[in-house]
N, C-alpha and C. Protein backbone atom coordinates (compact mmCIF):
# COMPACT_ATOMS: atom_id res chain seq x y z
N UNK A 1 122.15 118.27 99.66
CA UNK A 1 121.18 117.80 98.67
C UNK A 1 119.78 117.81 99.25
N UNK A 2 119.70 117.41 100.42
CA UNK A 2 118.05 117.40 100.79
C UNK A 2 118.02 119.07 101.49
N UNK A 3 118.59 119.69 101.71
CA UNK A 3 117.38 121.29 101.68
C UNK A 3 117.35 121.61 101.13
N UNK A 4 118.60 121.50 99.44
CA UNK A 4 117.88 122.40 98.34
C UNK A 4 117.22 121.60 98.13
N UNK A 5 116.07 119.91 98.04
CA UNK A 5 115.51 119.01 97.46
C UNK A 5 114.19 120.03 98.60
N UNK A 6 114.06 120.28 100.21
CA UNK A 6 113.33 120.54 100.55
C UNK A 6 112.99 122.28 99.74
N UNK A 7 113.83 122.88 99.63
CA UNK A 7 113.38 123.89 99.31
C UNK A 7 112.49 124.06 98.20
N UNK A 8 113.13 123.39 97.05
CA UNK A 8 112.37 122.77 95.73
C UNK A 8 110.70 122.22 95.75
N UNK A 9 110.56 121.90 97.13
CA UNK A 9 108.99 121.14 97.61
C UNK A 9 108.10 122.12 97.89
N UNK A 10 109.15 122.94 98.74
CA UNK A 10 108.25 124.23 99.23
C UNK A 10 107.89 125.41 98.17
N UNK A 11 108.69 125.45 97.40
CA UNK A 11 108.64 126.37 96.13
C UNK A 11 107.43 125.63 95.48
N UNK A 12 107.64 124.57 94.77
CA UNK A 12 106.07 123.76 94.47
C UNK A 12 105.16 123.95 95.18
N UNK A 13 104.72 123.81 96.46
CA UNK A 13 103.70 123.87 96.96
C UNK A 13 103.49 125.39 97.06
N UNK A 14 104.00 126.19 96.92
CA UNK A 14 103.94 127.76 97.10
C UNK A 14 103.35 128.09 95.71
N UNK A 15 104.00 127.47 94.61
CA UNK A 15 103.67 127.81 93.23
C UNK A 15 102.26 127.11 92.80
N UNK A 16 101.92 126.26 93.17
CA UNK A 16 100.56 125.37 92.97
C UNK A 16 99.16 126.57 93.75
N UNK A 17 99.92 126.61 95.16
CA UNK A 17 99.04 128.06 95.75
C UNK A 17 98.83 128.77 95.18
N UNK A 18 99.66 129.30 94.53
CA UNK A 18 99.58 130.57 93.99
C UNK A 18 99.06 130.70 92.19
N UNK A 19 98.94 130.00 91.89
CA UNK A 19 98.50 129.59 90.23
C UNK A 19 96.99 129.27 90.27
N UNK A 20 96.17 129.06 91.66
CA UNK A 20 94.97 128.63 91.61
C UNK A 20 94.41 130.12 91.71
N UNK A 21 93.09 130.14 90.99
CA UNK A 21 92.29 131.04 90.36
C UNK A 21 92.23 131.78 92.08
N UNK A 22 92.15 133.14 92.22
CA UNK A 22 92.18 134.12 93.50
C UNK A 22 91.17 135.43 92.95
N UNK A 23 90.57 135.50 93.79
CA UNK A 23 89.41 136.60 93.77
C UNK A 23 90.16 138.29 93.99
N UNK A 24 91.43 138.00 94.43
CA UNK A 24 92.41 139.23 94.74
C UNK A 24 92.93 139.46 92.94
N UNK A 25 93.22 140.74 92.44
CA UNK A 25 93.73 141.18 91.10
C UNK A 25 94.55 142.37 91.55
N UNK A 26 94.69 142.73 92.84
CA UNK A 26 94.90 144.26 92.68
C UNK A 26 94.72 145.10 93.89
N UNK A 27 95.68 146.02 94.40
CA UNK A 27 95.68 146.56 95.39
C UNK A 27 93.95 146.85 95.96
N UNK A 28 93.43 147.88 94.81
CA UNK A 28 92.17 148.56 95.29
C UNK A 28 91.37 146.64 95.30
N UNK A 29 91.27 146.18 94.67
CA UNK A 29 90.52 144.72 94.83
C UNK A 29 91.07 144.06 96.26
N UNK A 30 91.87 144.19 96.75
CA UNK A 30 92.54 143.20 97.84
C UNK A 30 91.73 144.26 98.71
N UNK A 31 91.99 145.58 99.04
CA UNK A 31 90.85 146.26 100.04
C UNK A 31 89.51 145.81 100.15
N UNK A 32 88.76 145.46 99.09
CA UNK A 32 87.23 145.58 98.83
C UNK A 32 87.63 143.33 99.35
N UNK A 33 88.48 143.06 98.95
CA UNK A 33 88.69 141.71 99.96
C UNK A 33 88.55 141.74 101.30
N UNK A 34 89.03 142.21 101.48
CA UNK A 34 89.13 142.60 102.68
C UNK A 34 88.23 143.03 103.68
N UNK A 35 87.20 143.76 103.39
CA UNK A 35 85.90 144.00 103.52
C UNK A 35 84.97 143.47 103.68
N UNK A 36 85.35 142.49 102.27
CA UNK A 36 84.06 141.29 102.02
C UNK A 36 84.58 140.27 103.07
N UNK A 37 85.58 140.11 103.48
CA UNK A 37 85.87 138.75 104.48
C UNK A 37 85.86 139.54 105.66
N UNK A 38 85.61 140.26 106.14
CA UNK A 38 85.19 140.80 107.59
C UNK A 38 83.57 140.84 107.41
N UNK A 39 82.95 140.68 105.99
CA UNK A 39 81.32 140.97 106.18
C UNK A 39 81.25 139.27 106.45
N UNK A 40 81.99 138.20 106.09
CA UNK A 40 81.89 137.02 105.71
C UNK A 40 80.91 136.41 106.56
N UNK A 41 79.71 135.73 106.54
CA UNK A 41 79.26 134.72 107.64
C UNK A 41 79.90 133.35 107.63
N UNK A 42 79.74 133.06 109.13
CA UNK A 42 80.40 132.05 109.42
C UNK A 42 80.05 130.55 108.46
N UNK A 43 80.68 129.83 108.77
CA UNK A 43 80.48 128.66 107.20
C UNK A 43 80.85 128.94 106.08
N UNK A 44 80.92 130.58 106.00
CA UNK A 44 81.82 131.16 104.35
C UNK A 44 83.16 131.59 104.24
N UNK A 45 83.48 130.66 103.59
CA UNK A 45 85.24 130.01 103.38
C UNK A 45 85.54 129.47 102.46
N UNK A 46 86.49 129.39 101.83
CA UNK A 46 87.05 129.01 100.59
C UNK A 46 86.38 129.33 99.42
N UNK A 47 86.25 127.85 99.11
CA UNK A 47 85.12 127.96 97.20
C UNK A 47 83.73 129.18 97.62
N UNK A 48 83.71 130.33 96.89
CA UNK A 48 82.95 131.02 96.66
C UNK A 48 81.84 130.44 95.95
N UNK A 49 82.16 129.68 94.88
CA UNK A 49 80.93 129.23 94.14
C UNK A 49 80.84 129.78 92.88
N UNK A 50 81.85 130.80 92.07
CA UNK A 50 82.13 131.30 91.46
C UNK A 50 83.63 131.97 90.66
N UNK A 51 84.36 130.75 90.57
CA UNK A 51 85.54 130.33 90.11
C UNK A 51 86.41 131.09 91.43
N UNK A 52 86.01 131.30 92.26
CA UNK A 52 86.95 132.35 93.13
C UNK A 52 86.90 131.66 94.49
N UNK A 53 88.36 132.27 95.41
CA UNK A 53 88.19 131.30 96.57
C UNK A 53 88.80 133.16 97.61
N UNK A 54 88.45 132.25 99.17
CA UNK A 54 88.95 133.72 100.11
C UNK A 54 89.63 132.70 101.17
N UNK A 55 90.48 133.13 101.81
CA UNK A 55 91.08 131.97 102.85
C UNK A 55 90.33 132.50 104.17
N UNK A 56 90.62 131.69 104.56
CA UNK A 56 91.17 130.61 104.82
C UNK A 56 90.43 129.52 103.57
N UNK A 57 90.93 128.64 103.19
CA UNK A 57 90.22 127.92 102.54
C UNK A 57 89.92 126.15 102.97
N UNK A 58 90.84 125.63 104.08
CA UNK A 58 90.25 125.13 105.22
C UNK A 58 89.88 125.49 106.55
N UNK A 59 88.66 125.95 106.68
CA UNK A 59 88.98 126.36 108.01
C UNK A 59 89.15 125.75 108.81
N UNK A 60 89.85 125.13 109.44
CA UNK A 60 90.09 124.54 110.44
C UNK A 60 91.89 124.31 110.77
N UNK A 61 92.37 123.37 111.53
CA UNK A 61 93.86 123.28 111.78
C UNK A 61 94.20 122.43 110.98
N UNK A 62 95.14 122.54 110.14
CA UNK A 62 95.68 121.50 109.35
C UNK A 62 97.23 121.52 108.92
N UNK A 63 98.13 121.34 109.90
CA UNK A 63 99.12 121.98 110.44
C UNK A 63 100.19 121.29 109.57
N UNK A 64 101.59 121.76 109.52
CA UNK A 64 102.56 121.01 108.57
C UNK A 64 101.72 120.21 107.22
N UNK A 65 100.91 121.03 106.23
CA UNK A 65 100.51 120.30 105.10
C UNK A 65 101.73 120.31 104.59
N UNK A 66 101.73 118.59 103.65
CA UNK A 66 102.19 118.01 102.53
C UNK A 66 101.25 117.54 101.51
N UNK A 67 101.29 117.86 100.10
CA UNK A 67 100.77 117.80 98.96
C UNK A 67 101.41 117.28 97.89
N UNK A 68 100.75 116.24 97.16
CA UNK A 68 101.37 115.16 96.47
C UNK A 68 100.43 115.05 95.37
N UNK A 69 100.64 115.05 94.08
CA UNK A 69 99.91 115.18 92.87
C UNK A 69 100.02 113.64 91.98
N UNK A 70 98.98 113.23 91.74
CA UNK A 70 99.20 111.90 91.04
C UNK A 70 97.82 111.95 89.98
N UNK A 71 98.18 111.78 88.92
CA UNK A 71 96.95 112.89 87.63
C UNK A 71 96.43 113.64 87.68
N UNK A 72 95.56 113.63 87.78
CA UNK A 72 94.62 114.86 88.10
C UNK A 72 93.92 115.59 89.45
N UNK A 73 94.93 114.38 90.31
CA UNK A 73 94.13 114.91 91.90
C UNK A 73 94.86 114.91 92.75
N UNK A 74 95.10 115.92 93.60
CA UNK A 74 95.99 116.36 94.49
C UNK A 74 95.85 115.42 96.30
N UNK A 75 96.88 115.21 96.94
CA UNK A 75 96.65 114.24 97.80
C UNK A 75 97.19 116.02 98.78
N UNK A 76 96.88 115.60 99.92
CA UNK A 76 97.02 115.99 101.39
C UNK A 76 97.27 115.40 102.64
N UNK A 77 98.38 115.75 103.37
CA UNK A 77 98.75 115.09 104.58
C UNK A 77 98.58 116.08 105.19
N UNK A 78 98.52 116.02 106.72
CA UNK A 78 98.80 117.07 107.83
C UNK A 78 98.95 116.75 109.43
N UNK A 79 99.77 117.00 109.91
CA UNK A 79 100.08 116.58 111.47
C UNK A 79 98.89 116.90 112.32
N UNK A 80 98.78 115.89 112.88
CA UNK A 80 97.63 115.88 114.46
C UNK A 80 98.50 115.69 115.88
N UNK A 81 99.77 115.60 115.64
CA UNK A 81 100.60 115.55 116.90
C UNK A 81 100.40 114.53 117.56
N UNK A 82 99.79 114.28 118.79
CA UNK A 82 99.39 113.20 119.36
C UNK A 82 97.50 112.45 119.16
N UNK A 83 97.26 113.38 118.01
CA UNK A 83 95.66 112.83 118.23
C UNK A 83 95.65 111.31 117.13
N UNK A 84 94.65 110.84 117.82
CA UNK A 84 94.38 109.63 117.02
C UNK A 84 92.89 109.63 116.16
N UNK A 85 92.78 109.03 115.32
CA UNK A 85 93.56 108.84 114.49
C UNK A 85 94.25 110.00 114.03
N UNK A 86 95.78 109.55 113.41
CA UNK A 86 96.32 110.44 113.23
C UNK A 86 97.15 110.40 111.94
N UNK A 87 97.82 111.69 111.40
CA UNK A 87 97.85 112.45 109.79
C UNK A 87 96.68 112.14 108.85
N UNK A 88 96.04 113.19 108.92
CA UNK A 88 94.52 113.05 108.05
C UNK A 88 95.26 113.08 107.01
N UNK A 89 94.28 112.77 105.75
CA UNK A 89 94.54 112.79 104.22
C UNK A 89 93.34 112.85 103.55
N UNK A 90 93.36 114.24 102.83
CA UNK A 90 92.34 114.89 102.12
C UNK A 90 92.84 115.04 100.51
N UNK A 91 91.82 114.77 99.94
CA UNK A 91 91.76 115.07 98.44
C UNK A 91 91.25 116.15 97.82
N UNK A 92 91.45 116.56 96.63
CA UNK A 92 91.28 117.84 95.69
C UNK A 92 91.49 117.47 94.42
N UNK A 93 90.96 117.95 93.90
CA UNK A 93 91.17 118.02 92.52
C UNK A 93 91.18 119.56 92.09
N UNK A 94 91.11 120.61 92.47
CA UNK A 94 91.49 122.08 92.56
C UNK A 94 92.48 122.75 93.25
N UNK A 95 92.50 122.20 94.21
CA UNK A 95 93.43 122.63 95.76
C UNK A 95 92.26 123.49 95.98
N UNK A 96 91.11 123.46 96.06
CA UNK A 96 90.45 124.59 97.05
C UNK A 96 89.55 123.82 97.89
N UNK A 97 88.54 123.32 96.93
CA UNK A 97 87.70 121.88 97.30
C UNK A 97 88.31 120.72 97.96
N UNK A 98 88.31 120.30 99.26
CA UNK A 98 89.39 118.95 99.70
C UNK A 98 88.23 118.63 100.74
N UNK A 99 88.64 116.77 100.44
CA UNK A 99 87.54 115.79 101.14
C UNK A 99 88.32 115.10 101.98
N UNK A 100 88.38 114.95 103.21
CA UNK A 100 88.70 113.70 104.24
C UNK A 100 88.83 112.49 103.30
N UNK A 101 89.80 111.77 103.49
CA UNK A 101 89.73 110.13 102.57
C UNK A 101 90.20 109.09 103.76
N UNK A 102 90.41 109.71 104.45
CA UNK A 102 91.24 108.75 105.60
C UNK A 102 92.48 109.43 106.77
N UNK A 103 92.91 108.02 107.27
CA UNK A 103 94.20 108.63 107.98
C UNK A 103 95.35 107.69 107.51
N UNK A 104 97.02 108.20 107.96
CA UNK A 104 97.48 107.47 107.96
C UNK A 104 97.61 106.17 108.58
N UNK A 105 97.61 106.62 109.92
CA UNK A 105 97.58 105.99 111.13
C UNK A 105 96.30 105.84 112.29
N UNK A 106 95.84 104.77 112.06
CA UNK A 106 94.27 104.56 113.08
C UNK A 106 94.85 105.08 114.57
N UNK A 107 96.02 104.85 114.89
CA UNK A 107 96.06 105.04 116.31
C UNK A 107 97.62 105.23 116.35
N UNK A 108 98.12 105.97 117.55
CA UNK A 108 99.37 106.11 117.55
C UNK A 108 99.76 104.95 118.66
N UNK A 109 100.42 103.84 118.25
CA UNK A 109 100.15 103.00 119.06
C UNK A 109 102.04 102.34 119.07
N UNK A 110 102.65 103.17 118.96
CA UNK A 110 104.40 102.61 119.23
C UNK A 110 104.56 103.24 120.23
N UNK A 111 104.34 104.23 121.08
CA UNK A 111 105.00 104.48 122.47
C UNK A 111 103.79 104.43 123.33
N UNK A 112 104.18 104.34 124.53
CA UNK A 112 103.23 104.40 125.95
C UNK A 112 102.42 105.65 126.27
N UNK A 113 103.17 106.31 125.56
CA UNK A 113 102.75 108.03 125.85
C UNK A 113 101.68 108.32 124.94
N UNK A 114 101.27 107.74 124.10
CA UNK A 114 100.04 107.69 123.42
C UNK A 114 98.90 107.46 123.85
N UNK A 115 98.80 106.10 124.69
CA UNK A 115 97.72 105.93 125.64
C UNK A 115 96.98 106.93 125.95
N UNK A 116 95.59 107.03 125.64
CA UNK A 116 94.74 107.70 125.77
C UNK A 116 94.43 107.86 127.56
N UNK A 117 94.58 107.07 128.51
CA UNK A 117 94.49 106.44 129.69
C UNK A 117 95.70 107.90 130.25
N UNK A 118 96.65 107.93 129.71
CA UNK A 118 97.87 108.83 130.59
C UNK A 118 97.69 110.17 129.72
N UNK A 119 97.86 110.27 128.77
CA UNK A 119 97.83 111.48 127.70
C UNK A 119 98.91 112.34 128.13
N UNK A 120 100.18 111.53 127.75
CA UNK A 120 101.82 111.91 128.40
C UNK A 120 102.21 112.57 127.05
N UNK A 121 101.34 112.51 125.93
CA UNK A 121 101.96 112.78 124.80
C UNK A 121 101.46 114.12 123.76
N UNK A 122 101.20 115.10 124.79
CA UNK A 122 100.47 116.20 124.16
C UNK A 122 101.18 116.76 122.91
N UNK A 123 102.61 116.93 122.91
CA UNK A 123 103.63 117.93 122.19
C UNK A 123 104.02 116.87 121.15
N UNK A 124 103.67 115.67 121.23
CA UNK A 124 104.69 114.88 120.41
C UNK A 124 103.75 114.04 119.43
N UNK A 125 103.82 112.89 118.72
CA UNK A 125 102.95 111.97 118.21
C UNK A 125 103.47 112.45 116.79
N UNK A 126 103.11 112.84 115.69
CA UNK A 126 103.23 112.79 114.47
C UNK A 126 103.06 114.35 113.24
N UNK A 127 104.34 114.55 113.11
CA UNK A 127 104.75 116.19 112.75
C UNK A 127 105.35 116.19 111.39
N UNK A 128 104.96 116.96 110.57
CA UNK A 128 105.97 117.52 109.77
C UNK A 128 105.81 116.03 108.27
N UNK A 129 104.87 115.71 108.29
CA UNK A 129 104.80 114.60 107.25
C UNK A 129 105.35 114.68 105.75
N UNK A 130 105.26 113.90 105.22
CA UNK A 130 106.43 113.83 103.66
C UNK A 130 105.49 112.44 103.14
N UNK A 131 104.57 113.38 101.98
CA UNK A 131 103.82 112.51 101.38
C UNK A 131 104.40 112.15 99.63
N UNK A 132 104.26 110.68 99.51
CA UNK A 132 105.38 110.49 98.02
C UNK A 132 104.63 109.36 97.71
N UNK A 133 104.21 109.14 96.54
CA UNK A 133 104.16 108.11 95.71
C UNK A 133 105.14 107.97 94.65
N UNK A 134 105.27 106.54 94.48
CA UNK A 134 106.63 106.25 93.83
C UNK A 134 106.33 104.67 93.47
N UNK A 135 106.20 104.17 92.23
CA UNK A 135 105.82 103.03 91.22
C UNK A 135 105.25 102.15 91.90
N UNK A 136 103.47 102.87 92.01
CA UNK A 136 102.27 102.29 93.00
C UNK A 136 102.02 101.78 94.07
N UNK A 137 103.24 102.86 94.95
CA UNK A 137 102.89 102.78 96.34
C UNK A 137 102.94 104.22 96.95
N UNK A 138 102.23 104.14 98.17
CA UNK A 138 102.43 105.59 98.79
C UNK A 138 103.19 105.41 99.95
N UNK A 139 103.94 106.06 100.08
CA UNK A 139 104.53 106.50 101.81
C UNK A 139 104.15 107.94 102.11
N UNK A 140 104.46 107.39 103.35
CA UNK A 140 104.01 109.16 104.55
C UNK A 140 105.24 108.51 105.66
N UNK A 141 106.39 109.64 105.15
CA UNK A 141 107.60 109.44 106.24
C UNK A 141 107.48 110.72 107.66
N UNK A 142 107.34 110.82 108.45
CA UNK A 142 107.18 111.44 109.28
C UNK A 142 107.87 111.54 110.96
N UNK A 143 108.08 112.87 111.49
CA UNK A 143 109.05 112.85 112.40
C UNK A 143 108.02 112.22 113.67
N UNK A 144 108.38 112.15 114.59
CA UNK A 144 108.18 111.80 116.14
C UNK A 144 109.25 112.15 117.07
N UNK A 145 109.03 113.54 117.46
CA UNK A 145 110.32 113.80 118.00
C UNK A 145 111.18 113.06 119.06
N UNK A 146 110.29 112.06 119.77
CA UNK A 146 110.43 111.52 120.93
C UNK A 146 110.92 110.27 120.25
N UNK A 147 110.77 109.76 119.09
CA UNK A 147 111.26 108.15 118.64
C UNK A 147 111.83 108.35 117.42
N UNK A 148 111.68 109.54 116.64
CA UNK A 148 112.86 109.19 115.43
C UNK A 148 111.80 109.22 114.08
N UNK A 149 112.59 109.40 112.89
CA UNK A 149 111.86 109.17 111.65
C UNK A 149 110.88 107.72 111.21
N UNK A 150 109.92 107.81 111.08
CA UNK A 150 109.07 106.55 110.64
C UNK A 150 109.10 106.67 109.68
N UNK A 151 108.12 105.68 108.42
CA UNK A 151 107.79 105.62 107.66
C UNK A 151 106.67 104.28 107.46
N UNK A 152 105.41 104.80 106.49
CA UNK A 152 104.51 103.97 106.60
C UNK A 152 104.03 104.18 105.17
N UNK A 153 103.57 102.72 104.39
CA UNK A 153 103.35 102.76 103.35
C UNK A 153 102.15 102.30 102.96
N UNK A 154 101.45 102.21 101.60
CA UNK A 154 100.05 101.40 101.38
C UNK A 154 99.83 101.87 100.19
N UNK A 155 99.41 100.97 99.40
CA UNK A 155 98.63 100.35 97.80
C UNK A 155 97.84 101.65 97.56
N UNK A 156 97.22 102.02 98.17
CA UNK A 156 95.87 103.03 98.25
C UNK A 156 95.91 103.70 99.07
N UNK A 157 95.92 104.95 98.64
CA UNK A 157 95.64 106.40 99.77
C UNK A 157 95.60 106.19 100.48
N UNK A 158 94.04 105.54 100.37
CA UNK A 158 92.78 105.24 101.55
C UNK A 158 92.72 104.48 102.50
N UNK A 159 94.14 103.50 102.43
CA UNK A 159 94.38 102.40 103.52
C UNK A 159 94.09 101.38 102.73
N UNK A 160 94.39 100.45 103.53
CA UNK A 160 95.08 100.32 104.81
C UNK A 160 97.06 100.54 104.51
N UNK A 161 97.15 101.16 105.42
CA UNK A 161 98.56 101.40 105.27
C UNK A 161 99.35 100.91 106.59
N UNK A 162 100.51 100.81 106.29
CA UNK A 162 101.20 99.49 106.99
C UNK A 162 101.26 100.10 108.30
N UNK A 163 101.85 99.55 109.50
CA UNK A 163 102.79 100.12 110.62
C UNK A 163 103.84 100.77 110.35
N UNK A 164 103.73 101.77 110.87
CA UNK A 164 105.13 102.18 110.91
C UNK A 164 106.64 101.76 111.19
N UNK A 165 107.68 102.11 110.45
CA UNK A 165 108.64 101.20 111.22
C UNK A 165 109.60 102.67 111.20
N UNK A 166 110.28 102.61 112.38
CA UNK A 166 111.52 103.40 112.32
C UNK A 166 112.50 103.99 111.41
N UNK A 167 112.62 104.60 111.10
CA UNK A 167 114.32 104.98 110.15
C UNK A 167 115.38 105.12 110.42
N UNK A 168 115.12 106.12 111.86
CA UNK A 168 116.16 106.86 112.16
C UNK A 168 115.80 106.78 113.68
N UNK A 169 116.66 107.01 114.86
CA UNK A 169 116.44 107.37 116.09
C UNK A 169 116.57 108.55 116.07
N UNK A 170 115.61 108.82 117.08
CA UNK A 170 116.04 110.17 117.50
C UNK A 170 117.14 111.08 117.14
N UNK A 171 117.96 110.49 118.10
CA UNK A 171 119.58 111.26 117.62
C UNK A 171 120.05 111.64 116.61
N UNK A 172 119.47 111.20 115.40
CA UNK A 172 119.63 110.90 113.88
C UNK A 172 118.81 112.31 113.14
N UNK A 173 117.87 112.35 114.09
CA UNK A 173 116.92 113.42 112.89
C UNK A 173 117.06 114.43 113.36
N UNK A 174 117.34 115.24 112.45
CA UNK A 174 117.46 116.97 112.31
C UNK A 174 116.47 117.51 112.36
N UNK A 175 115.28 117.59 110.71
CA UNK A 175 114.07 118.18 110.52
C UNK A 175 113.56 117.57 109.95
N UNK A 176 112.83 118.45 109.01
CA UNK A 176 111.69 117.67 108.62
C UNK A 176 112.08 116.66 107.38
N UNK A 177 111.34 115.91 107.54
CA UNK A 177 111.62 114.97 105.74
C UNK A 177 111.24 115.34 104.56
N UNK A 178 111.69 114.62 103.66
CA UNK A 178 111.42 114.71 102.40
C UNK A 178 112.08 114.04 101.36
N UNK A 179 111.27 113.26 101.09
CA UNK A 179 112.03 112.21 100.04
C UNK A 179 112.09 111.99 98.69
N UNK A 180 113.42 111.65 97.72
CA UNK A 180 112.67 111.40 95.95
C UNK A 180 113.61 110.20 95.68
N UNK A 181 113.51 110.16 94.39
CA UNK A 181 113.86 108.80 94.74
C UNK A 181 115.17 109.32 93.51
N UNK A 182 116.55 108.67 93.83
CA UNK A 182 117.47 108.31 92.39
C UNK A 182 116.99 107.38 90.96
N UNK A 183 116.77 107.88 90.00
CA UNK A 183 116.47 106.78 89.36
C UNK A 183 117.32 105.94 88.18
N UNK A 184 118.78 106.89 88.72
CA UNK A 184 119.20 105.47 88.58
C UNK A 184 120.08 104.33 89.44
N UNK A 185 120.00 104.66 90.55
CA UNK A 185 119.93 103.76 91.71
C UNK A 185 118.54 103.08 92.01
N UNK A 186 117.84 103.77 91.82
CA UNK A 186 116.18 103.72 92.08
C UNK A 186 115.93 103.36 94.09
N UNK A 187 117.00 104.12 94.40
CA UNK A 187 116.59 104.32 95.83
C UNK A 187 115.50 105.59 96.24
N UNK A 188 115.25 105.26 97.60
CA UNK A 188 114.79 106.79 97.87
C UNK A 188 116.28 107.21 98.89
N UNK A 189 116.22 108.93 98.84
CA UNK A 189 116.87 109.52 99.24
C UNK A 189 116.46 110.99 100.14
């Protein structure tokens, strides 16, 4: 049940990609793309300014995105691994245009290996996030390969959002998460 539930996420987020307005129509057009983003100056990325976008459309790293839709405006998670603060969360209301709103987590502050002082924790800290709202709350469940599935919740996007607490140990987690809820159990699953 949860990889066809993950596969189903990824198909959404693939289909949301792909439905937003693209400056590509067409073989001979994808060449003359092609062109134009090798003439590109630097700072020119994404929103064209003219219903059209070219990717990268963040430039920057924004690794394992999760995307979560609640009316009219699209939410964003993405792994920072061990950086603090850490899983940014950006907004859209296009998917092309996206604003910083916060983090999940001010600091990765459940293992020792976080400590900025040792920096034991290059490979690890916070991966693969699973962003869900569900009857006016948000969670961001997320792996830590070194401690196991968390999960952290909050009223508002924007914070403050709780501590994390464990789910699973280590031993327990496979991959990545992803959660919905039964409704008529009205668990998550």
């Amino acid at each position: 049940m949860e990889i066809s539930r993950l596969v189903v996420v990824h198909a959404l987020v693939l289909a949301c990609a792909f439905s937003c307005k693209s400056n590509s129509k067409g073989n001979a057009e994808n060449n003359a793309t092609s062109k134009n983003i090798a003439k590109a100056q630097i700072g020119s990325f994404g929103d064209q300014g003219d219903g059209t976008y070219i990717n990268p459309i963040l430039n920057a790293d924004y690794p394992d995105s999760d995307i979560e839709q609640v009316g009219d405006t699209y939410y964003m998670i993405t792994s920072k691994q061990h950086m603090s603060p850490g899983m940014p969360i950006l907004e859209s209301k296009d998917m092309v245009n996206w604003t910083n709103v916060g983090h999940v987590f001010e600091s990765l502050s459940w293992a020792p290996e976080y400590n900025w002082d040792r920096m034991n924790g290059y490979s690890f800290g916070t991966w693969a996030g699973d962003l869900a709202y569900h009857e006016g709350t948000w969670y961001c469940y997320q792996i830590d390969y070194q401690h196991g599935l968390m999960v952290a919740t909050a009223k508002d996007i924007k914070g403050p959002w709780s501590k994390p607490i464990i789910m699973l140990p280590k031993a327990k987690v496979l991959d990545d998460p992803a959660v919905f809820w039964d409704t008529e159990t009205r668990k998550a699953i």
